[in-house]
C-alpha atoms as a PDB file:
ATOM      1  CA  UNK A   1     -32.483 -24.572  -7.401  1.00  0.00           C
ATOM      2  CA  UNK A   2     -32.487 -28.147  -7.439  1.00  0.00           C
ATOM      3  CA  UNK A   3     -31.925 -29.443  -3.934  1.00  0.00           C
ATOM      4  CA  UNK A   4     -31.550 -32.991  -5.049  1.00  0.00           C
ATOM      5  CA  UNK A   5     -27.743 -31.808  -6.577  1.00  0.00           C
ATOM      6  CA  UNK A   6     -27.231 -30.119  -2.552  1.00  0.00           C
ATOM      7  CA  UNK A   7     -24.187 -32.155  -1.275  1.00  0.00           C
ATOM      8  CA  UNK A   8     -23.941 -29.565   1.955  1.00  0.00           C
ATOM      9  CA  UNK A   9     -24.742 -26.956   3.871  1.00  0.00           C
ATOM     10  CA  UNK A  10     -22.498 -24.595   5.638  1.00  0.00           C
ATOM     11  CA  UNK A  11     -23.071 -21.767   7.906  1.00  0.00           C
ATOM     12  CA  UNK A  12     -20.654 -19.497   8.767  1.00  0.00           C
ATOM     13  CA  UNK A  13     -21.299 -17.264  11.862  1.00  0.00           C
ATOM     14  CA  UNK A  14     -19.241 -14.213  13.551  1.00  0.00           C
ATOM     15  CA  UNK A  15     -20.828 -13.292  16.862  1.00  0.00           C
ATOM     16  CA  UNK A  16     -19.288 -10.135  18.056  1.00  0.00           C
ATOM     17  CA  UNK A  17     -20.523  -7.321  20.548  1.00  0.00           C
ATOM     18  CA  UNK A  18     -21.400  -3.624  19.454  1.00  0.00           C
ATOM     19  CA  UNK A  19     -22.410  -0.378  21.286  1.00  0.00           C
ATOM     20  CA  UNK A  20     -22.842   3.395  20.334  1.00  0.00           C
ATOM     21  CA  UNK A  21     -19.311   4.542  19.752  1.00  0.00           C
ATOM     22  CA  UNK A  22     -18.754   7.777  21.653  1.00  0.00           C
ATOM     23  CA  UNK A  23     -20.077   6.439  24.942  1.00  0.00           C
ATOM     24  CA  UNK A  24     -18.183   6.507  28.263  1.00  0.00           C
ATOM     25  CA  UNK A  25     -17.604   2.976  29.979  1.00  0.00           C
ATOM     26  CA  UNK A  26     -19.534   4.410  32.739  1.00  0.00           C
ATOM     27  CA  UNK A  27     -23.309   4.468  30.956  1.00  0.00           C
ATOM     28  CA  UNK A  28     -25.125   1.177  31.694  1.00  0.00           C
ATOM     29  CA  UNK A  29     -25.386  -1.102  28.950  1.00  0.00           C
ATOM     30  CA  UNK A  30     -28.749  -0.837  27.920  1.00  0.00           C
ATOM     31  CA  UNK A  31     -27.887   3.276  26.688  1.00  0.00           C
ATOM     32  CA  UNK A  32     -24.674   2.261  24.576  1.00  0.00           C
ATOM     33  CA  UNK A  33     -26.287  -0.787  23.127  1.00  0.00           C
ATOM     34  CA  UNK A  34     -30.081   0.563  23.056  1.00  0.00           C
ATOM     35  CA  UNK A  35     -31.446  -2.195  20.877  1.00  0.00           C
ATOM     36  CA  UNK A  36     -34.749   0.112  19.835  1.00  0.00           C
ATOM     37  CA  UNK A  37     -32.295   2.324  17.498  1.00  0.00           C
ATOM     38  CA  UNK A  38     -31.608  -1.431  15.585  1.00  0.00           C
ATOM     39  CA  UNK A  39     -35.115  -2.617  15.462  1.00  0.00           C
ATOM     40  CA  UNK A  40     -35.981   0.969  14.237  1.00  0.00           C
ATOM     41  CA  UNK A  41     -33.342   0.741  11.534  1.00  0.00           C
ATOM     42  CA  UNK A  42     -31.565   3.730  12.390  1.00  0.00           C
ATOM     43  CA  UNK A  43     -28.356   1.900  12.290  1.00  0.00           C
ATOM     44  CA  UNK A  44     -28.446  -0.121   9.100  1.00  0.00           C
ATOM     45  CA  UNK A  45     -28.847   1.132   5.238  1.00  0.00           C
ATOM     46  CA  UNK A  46     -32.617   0.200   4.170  1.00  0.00           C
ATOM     47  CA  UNK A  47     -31.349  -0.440   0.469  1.00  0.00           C
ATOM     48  CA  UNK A  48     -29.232  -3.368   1.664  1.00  0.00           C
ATOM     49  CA  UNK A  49     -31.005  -4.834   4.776  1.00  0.00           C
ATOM     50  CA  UNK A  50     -34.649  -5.517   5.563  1.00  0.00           C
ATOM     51  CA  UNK A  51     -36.224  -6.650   8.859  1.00  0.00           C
ATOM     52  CA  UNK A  52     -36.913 -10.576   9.287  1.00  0.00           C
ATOM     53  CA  UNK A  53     -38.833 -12.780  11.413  1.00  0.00           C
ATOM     54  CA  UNK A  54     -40.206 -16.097  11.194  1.00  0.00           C
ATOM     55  CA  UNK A  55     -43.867 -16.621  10.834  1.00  0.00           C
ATOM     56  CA  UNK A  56     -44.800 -20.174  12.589  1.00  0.00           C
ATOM     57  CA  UNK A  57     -48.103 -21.380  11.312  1.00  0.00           C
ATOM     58  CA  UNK A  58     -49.148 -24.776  10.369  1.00  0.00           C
ATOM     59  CA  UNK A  59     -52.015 -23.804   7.987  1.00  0.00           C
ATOM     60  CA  UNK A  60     -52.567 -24.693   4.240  1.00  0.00           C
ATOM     61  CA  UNK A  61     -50.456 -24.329   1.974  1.00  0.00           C
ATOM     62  CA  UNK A  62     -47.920 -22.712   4.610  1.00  0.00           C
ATOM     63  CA  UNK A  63     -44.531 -24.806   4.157  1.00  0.00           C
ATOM     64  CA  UNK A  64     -43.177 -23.720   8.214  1.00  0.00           C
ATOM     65  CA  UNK A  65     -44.607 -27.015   9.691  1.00  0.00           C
ATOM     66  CA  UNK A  66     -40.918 -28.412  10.039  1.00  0.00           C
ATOM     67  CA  UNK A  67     -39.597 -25.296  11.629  1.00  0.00           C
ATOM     68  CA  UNK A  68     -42.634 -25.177  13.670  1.00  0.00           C
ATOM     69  CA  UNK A  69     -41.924 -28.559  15.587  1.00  0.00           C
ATOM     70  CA  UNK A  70     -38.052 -28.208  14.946  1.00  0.00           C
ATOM     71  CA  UNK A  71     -37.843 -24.751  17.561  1.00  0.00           C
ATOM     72  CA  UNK A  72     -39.259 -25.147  20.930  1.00  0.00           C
ATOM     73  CA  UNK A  73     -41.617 -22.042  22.417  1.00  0.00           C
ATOM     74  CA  UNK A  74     -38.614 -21.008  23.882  1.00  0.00           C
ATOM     75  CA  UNK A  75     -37.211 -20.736  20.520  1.00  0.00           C
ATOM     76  CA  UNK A  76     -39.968 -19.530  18.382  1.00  0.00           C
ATOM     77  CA  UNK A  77     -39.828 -16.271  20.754  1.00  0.00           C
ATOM     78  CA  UNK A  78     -36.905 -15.436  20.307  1.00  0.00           C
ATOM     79  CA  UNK A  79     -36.724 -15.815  16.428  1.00  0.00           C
ATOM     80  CA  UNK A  80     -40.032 -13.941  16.377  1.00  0.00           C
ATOM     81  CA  UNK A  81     -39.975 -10.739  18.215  1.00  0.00           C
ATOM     82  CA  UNK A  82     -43.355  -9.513  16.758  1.00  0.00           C
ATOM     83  CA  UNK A  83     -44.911 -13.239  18.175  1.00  0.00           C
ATOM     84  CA  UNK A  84     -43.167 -12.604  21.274  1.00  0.00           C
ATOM     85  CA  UNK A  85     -44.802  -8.877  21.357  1.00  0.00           C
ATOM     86  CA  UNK A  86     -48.022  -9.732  21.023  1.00  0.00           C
ATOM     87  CA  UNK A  87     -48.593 -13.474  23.139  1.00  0.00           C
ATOM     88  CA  UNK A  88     -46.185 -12.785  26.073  1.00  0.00           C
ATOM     89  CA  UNK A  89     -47.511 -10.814  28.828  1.00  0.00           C
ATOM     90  CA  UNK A  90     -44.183 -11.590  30.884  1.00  0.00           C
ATOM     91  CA  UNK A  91     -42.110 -10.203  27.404  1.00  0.00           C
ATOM     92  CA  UNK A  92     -39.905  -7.781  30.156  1.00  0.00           C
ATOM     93  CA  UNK A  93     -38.279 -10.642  31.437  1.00  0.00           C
ATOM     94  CA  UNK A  94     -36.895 -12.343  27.638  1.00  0.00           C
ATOM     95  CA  UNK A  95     -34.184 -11.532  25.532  1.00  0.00           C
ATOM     96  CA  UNK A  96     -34.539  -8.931  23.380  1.00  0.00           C
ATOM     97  CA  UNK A  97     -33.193  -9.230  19.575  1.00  0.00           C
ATOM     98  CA  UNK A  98     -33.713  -8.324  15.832  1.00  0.00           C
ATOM     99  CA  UNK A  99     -32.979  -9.830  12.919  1.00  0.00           C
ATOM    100  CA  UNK A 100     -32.016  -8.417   9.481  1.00  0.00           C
ATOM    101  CA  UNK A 101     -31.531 -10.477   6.171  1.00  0.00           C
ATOM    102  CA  UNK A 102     -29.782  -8.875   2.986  1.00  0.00           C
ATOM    103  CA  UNK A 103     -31.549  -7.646   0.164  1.00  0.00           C
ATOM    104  CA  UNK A 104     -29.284  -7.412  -2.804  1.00  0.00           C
ATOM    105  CA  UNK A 105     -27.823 -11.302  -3.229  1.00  0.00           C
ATOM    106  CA  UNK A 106     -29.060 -13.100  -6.087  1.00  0.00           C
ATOM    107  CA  UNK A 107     -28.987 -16.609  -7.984  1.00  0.00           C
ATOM    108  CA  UNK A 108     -25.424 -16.066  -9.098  1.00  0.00           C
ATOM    109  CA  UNK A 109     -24.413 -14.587  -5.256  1.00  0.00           C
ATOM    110  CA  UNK A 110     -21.545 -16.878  -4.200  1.00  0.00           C
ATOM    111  CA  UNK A 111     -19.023 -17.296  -1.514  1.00  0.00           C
ATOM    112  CA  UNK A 112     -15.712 -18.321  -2.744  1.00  0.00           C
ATOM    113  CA  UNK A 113     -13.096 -19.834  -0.839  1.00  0.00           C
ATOM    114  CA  UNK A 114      -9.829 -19.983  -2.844  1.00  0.00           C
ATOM    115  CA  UNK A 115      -6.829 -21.732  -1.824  1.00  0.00           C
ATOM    116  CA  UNK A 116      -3.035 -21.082  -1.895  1.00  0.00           C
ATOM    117  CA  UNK A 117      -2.471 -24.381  -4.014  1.00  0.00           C
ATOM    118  CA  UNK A 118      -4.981 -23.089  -6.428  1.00  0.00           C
ATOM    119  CA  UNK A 119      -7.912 -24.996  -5.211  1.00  0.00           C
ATOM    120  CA  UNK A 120     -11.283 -23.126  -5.300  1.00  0.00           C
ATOM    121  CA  UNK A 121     -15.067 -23.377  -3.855  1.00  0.00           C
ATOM    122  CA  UNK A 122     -17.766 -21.675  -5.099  1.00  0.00           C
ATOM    123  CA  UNK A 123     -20.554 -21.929  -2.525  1.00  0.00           C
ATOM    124  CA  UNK A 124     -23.564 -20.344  -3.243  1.00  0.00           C
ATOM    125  CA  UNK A 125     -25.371 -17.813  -0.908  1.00  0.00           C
ATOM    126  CA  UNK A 126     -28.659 -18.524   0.347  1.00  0.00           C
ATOM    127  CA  UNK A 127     -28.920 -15.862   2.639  1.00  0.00           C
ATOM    128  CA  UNK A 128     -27.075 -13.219   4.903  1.00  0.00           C
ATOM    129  CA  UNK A 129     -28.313 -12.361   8.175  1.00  0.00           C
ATOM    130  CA  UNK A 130     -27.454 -10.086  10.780  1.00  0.00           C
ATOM    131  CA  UNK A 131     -28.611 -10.319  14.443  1.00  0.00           C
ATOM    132  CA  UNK A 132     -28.374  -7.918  16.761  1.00  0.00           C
ATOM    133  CA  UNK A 133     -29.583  -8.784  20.755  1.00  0.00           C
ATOM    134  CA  UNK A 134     -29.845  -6.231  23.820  1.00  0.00           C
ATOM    135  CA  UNK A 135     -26.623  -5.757  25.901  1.00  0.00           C
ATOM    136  CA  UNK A 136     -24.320  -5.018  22.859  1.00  0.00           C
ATOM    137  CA  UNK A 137     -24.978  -8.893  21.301  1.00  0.00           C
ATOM    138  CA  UNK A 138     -25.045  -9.634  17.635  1.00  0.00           C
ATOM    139  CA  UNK A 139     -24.150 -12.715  15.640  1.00  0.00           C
ATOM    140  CA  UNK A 140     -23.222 -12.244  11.470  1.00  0.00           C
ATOM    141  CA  UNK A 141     -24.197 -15.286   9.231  1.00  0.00           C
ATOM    142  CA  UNK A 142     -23.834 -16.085   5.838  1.00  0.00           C
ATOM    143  CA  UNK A 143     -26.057 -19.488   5.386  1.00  0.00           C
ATOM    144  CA  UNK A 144     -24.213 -21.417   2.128  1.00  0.00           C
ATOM    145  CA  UNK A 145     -24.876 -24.433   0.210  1.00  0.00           C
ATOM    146  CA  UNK A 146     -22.690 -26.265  -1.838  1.00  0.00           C
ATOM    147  CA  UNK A 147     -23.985 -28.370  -5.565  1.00  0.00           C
ATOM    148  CA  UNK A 148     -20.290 -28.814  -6.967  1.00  0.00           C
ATOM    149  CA  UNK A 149     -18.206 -30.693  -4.288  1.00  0.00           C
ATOM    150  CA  UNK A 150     -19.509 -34.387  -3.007  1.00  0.00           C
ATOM    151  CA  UNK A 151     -16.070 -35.458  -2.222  1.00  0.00           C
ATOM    152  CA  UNK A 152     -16.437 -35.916   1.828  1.00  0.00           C
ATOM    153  CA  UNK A 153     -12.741 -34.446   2.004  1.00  0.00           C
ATOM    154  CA  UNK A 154     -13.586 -31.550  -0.306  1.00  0.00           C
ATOM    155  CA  UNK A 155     -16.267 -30.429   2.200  1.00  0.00           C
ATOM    156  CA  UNK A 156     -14.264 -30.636   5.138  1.00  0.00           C
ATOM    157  CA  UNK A 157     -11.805 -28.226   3.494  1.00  0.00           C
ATOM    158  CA  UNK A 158     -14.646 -25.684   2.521  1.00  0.00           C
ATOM    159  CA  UNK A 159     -15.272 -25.822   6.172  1.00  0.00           C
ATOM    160  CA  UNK A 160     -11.960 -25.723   7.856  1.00  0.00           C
ATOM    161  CA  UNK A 161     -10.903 -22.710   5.388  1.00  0.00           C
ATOM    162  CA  UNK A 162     -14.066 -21.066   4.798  1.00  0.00           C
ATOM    163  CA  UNK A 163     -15.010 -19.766   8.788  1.00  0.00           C
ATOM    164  CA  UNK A 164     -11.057 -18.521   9.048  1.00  0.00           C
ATOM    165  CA  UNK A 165     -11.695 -14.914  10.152  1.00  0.00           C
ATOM    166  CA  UNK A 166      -7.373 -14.488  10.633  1.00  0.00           C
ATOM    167  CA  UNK A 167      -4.144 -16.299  10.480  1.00  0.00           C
ATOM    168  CA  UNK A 168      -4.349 -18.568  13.450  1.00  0.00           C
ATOM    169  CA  UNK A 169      -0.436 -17.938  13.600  1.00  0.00           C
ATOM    170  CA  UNK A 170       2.152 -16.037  11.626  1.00  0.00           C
ATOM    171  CA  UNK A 171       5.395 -17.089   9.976  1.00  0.00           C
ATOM    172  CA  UNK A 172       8.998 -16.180  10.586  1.00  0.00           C
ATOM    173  CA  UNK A 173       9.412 -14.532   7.534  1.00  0.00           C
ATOM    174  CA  UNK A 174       7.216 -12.084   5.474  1.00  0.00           C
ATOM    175  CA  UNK A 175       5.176 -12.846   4.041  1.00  0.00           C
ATOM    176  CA  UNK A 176       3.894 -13.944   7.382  1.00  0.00           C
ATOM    177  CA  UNK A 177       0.638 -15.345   6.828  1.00  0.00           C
ATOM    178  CA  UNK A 178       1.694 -17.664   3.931  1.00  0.00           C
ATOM    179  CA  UNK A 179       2.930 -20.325   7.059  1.00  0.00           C
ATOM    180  CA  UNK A 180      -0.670 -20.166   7.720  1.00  0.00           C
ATOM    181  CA  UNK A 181      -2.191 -20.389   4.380  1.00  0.00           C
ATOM    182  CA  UNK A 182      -0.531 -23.400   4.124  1.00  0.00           C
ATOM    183  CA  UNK A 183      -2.350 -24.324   6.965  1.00  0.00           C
ATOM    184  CA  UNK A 184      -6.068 -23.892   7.181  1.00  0.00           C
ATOM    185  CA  UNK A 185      -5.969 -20.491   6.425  1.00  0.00           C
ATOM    186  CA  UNK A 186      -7.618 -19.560   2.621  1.00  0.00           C
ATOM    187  CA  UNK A 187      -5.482 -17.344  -0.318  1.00  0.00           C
ATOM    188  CA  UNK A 188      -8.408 -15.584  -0.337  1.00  0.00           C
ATOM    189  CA  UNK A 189     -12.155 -15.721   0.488  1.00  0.00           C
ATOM    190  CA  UNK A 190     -14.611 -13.353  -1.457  1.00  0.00           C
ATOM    191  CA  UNK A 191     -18.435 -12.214  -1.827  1.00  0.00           C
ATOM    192  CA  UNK A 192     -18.992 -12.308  -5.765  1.00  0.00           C
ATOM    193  CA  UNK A 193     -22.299 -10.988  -7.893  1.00  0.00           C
ATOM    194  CA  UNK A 194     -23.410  -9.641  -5.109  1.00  0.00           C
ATOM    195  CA  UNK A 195     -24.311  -5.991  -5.040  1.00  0.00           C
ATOM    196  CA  UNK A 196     -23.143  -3.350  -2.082  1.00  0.00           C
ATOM    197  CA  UNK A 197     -21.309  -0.067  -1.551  1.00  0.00           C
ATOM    198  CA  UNK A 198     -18.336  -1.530  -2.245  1.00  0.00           C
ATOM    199  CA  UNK A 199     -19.256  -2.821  -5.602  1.00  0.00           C
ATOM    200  CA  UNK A 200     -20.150  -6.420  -6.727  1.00  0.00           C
ATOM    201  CA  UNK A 201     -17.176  -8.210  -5.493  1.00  0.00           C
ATOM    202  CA  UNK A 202     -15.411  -8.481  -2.151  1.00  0.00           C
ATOM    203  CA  UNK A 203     -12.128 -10.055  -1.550  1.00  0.00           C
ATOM    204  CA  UNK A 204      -9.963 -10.514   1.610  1.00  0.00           C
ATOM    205  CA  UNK A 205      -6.447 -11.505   1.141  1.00  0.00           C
ATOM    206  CA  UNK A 206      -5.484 -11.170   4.971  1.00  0.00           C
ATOM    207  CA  UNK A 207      -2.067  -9.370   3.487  1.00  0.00           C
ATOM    208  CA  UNK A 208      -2.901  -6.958   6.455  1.00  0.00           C
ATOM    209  CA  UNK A 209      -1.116  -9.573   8.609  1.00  0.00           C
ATOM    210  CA  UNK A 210       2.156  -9.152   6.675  1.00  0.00           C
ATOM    211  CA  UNK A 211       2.118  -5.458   8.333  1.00  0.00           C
ATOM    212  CA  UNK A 212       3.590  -5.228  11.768  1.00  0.00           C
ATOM    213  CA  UNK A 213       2.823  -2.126  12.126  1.00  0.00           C
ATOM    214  CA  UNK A 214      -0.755  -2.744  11.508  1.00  0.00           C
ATOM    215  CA  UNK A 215      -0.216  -5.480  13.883  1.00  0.00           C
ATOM    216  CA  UNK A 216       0.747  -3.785  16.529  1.00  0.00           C
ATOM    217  CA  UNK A 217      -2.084  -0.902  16.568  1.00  0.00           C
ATOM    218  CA  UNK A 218      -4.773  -3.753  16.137  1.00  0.00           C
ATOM    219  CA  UNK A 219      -4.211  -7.599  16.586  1.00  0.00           C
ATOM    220  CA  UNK A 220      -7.653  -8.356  13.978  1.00  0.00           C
ATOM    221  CA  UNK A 221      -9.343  -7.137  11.313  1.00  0.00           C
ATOM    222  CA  UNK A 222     -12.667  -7.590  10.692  1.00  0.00           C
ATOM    223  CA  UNK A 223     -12.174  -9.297   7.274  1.00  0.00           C
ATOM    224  CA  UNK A 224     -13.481  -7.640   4.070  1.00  0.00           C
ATOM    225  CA  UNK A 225     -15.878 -10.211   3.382  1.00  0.00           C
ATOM    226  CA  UNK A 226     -17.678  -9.216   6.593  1.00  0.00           C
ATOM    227  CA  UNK A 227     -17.047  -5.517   7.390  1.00  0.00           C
ATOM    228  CA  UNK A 228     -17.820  -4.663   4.139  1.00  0.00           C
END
């Protein structure tokens, strides 16, 4: 990858909250959201998703000097629960998190945001993370970069349709979320060349919005591009 041809970066996050389903709303936190089962990777499928944690060093030929000086202490512990595990004595008292970074993306992995005038952005994917903290936190990522598009107003759109999770409002008439598509809202966003159980390619169309009766048993979707 030549960085000098980089004209942004993007990253897209979805924080959302998870427990064990099953659970009554009367057993504390900690047992429906017991962090150990994620940091034992019980939860997640091993073929797809590996544990991740920074390393800080400043040593020889170890390129984390920036990211050293960039994080505070504060920081660095939390992005390194192994560091945190074996330097903090007073480790009871600090949130408690894991991180997990996707396996399968490759060199021709890209995030494509396609619009309902017929405008498209291939970004591609440098990495997919998924971070999970104690008391039923987690936060989904997908860190992008962009070599095509330089034009300043051509990167604003990649960001103003490219985090749209739903149609921020619906139309009068169906199909519904074409108001919004006109609006902010992307045709469709997908995950391309990049291999999972659901194939190489992933598209979301949000055409469950033009369903009222899906509507009205659940306001949002989790889009494709993420739940799958």
């Amino acid at each position: 990858m030549n960085r000098d041809t980089i004209h942004s970066y993007h990253n897209f996050l979805f924080p959302f909250k998870w427990e064990l389903t099953g659970k009554s709303r009367r057993t504390p936190l900690s047992k429906r959201a017991p962090i150990e089962l994620i940091q034992n990777q019980q939860l997640l499928n091993k073929l797809y998703w590996e544990r991740f944690s920074f390393d800080f060093k400043c040593s020889e030929n170890y390129q984390t000097y920036n990211e050293y000086f960039y994080f505070y202490e504060a920081a660095r512990d939390v992005l390194n629960i192994e560091h945190r595990k074996n330097n903090r004595a007073d480790q009871a008292d600090l949130v408690t998190g894991v991180q997990y970074q996707y396996t399968q993306k490759n060199s021709e992995s890209k995030y494509v945001i396609r619009l309902q005038s017929g405008e498209q952005f291939e970004l591609s994917i440098a990495d997919i993370l998924f971070n999970f903290y104690e008391n039923g936190v987690g936060v989904f990522t997908f860190q992008l970069y962009n070599n095509h598009y330089a034009d300043f107003e051509q990167i604003l759109k990649i960001n103003d349709y490219g985090r749209r999770l739903c149609p921020q409002f619906l139309g009068a008439d169906n199909p519904y979320v074409d108001a919004a598509k006109g609006n902010f809202l992307a045709d469709t966003i997908s995950i391309i060349n990049t291999p999972s159980e659901f194939g190489l390619d992933i598209t979301e169309d949000f055409s469950y919005y033009n369903n009222l009766e899906n509507i009205k048993k659940a306001p949002f979707k989790i889009p494709n591009f993420i739940q799958h």
